[in-house]
Protein backbone atom coordinates (compact mmCIF):
# COMPACT_ATOMS: atom_id res chain seq x y z
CA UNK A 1 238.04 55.17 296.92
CA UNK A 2 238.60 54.20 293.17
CA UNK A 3 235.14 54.15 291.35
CA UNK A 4 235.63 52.02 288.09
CA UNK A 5 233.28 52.88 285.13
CA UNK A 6 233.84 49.50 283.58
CA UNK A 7 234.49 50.50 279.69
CA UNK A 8 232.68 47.47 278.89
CA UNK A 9 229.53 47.86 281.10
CA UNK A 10 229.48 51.85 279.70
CA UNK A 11 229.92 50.25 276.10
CA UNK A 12 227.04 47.93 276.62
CA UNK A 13 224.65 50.75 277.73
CA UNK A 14 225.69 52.80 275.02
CA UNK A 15 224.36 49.87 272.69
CA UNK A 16 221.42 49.19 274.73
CA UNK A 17 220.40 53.45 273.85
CA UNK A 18 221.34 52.92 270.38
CA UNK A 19 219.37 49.92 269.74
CA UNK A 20 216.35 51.85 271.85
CA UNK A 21 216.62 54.54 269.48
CA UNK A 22 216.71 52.39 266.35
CA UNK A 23 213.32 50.84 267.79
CA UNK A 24 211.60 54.54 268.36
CA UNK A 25 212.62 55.41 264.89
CA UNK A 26 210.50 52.89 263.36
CA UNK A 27 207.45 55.53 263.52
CA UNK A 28 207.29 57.07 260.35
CA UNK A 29 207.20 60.84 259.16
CA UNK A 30 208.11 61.90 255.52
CA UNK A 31 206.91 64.83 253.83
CA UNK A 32 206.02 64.64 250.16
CA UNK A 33 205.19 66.71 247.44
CA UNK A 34 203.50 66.42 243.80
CA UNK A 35 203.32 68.10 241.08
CA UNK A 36 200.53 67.63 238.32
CA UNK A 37 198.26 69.51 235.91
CA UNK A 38 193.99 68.99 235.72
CA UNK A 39 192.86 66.80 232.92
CA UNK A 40 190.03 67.86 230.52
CA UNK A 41 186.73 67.26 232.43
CA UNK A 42 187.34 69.43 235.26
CA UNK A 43 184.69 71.80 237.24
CA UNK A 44 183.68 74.44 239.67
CA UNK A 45 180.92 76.56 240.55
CA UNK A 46 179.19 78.96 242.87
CA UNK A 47 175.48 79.27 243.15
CA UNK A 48 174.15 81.95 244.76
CA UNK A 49 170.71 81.40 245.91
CA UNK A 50 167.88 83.36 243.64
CA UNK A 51 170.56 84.34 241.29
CA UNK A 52 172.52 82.85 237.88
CA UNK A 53 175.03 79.96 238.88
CA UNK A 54 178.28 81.19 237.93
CA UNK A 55 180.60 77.79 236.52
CA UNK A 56 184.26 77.32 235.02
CA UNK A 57 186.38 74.91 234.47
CA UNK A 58 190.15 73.98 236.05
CA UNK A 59 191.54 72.27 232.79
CA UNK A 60 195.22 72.57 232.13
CA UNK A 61 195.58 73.84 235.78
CA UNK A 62 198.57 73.10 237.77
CA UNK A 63 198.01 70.31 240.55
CA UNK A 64 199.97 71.33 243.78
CA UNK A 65 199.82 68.50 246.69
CA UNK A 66 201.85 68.67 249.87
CA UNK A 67 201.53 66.14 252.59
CA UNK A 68 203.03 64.39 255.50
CA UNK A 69 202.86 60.84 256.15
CA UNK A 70 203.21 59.84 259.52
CA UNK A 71 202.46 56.50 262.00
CA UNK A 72 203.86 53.60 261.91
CA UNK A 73 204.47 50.24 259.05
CA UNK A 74 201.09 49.30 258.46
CA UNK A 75 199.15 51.77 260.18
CA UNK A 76 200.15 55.33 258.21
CA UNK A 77 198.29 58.21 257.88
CA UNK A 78 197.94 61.29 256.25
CA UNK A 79 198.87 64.05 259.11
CA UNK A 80 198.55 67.13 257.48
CA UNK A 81 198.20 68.12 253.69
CA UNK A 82 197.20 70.84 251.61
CA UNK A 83 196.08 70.97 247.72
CA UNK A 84 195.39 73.32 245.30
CA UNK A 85 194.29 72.84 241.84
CA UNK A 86 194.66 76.25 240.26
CA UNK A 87 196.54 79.09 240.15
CA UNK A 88 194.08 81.27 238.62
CA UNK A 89 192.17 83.58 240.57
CA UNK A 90 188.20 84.47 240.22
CA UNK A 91 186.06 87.46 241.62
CA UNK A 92 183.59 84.72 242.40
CA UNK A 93 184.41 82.48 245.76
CA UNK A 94 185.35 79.25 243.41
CA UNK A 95 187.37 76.31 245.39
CA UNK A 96 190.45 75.90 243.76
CA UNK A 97 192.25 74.40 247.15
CA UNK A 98 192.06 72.56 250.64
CA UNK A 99 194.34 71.77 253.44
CA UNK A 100 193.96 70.57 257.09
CA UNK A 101 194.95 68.58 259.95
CA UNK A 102 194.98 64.82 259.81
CA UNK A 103 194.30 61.71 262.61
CA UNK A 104 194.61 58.12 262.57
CA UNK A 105 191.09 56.59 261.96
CA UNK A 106 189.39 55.81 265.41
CA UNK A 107 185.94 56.39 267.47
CA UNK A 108 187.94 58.59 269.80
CA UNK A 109 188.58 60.80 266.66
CA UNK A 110 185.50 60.39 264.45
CA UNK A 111 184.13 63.81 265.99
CA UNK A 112 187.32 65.53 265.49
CA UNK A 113 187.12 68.92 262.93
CA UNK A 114 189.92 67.25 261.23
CA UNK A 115 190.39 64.55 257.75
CA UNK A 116 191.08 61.07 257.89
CA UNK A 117 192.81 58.51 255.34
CA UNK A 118 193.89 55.41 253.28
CA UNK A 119 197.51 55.16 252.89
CA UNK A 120 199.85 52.54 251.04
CA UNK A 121 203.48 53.01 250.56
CA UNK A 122 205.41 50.01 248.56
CA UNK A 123 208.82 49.77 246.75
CA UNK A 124 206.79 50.61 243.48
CA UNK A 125 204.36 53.50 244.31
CA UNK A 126 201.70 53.98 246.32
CA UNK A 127 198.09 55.28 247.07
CA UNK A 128 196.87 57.68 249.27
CA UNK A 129 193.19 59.15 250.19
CA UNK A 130 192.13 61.60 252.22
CA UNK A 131 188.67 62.56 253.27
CA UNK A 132 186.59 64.16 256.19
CA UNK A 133 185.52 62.62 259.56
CA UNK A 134 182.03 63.05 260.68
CA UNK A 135 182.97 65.61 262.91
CA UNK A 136 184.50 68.17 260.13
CA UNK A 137 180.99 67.40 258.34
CA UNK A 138 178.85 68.80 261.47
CA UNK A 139 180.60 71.64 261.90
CA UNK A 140 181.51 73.35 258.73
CA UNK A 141 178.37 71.37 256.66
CA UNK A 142 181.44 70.71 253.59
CA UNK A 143 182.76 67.73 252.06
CA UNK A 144 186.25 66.96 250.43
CA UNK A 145 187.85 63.71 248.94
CA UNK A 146 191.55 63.47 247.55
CA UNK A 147 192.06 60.13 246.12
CA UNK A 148 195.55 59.37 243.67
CA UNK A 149 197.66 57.03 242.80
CA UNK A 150 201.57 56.95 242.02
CA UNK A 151 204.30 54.73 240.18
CA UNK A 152 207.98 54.47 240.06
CA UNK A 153 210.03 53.94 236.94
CA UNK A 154 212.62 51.85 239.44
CA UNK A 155 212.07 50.35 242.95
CA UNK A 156 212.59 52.72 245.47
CA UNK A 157 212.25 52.92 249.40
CA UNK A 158 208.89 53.98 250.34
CA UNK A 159 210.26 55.55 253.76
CA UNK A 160 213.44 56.75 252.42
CA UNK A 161 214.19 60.78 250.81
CA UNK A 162 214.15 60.18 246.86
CA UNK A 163 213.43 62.10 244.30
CA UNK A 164 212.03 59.94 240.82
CA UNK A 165 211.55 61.91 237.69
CA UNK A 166 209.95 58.96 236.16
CA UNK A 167 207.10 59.13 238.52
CA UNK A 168 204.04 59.00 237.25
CA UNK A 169 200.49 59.12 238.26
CA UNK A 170 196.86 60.05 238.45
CA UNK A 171 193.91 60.92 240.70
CA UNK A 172 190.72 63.05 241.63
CA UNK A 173 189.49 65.78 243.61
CA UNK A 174 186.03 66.98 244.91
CA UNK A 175 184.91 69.47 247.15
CA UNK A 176 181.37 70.76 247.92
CA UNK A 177 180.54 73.86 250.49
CA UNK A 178 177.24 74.28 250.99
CA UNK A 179 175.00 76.96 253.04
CA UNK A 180 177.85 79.60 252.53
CA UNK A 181 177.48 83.25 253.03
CA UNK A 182 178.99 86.13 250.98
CA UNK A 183 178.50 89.65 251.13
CA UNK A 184 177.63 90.50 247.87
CA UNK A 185 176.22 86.57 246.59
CA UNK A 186 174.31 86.43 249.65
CA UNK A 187 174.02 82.27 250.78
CA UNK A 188 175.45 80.40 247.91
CA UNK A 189 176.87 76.78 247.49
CA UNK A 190 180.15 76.02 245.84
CA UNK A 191 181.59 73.03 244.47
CA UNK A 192 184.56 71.48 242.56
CA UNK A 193 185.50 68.12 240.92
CA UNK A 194 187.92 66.76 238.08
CA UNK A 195 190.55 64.39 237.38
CA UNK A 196 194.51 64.97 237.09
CA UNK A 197 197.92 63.56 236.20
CA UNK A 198 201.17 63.56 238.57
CA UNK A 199 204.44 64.16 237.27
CA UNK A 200 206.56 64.61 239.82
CA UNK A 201 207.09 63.68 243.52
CA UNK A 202 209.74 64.89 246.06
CA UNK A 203 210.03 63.25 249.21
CA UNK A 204 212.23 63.68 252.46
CA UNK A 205 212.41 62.06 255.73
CA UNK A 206 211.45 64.40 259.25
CA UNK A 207 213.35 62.71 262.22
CA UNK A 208 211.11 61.68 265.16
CA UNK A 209 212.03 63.54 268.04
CA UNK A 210 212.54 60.46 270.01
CA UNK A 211 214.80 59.76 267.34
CA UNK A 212 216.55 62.54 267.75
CA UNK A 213 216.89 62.13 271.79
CA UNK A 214 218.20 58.86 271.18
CA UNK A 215 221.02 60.10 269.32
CA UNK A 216 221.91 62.78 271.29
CA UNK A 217 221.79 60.51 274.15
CA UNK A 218 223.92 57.53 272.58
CA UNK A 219 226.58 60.92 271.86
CA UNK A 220 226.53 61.57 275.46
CA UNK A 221 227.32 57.97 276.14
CA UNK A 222 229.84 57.80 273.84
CA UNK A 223 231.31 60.49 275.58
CA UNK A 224 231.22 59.45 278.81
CA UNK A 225 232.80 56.42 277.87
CA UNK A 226 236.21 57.94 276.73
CA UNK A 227 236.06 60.23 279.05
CA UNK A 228 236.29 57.46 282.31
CA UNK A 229 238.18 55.02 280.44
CA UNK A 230 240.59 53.48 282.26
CA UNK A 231 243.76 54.92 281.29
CA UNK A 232 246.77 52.78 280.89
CA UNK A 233 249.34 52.13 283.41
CA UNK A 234 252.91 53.94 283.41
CA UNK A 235 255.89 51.63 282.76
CA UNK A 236 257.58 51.56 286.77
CA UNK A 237 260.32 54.08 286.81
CA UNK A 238 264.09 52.56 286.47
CA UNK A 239 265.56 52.60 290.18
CA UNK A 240 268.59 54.53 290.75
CA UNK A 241 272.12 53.01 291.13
């Protein structure tokens, strides 16, 4: 029994996986990363309860922001990130940084230990915010809030890997800790805020992994379909005389 692959039913599944894998890789993940310095303005302080508040400030500071985008057109988010906003270090518990986990915003989520945010990505620049549920507010009793703004000297795409040295931008950091304990300052608060200035932002796409599947599976297909091809038929041998 002869079974027949059909080269053109194999060819049309092969497109049908392709065209399923183009459709999965419309989710989104990029990872980006800014560079920036604190503007004049800045602050940070512990206060140890009973005992001299201790203050400085972060200006001229390096800005260091690292974050991945992920979701979908029209419904990104921010799905992990972390920030720092000085390289010095202090023999008091200043914060000069944050970082954490990210979730789309939604009830189901809202009690999460975990940051939410506000995310717009255009041909020109963008926006981004990120900032605590309610859940990361019972639990640790601290607040943070990353808000900044970016713009292209030329169009670029927003989903693509680019790198534009005429980027420029701006935004602002807080954070406040409160009911802290340390143990030499005893229960203290601490808290930072100021403004910055972006220079700099390198960005680079993360393949889905049903992206990924879909390729390796359109491979296969392709595969399959010169391997059971049917092969061509032999010219009948000359008969002898």
């Amino acid at each position: 029994m002869k079974i027949d692959f059909g080269g053109a039913k194999l060819f049309g599944a092969v497109v049908a996986a392709l065209a399923l894998g183009s459709s999965a890789a419309q989710a989104v993940e990029v990872s980006m990363a800014f560079t920036g310095v604190v503007s004049p303005g800045s602050s940070g302080g512990v206060f140890p309860y009973g005992s001299e508040p201790l203050s400085t400030s972060f200006d001229g500071q390096p800005v260091q922001i690292s974050l991945t985008i992920a979701g979908e057109p029209g419904a990104l988010y921010v799905s992990g990130f972390s920030m720092s906003w000085s390289q010095a270090s202090y023999s008091a518990p200043f914060i000069t940084g944050w970082s954490g986990p990210g979730l789309p915003q939604s009830p189901d989520n809202d009690l999460s230990v975990a940051f939410y945010s506000n995310v717009s990505l255009g041909a020109d620049g963008g926006s981004i915010q990120v900032f605590p549920t309610d859940g990361f507010l019972a639990a640790t009793d601290a607040d943070f809030d990353l808000d900044f703004s970016y713009s292209f000297s030329q169009p670029q795409n927003p989903y693509g890997a680019f790198t534009d040295s005429g980027l420029t931008g701006s935004g602002s950091f807080g954070a406040d800790e409160i009911f802290l304990s340390d143990p030499i300052l005893g229960n203290y608060d601490a808290s930072s805020s100021g403004q910055f200035s972006l220079s700099r932002l390198a960005q680079t796409i993360v393949p889905e992994p049903s992206t990924w599947a879909m390729l390796v599976l359109g491979a296969c297909l392709v595969g399959l379909a010169r391997r059971f091809r049917p092969k061509a038929a032999l010219p009948p041998r000359p008969q002898a005389g």
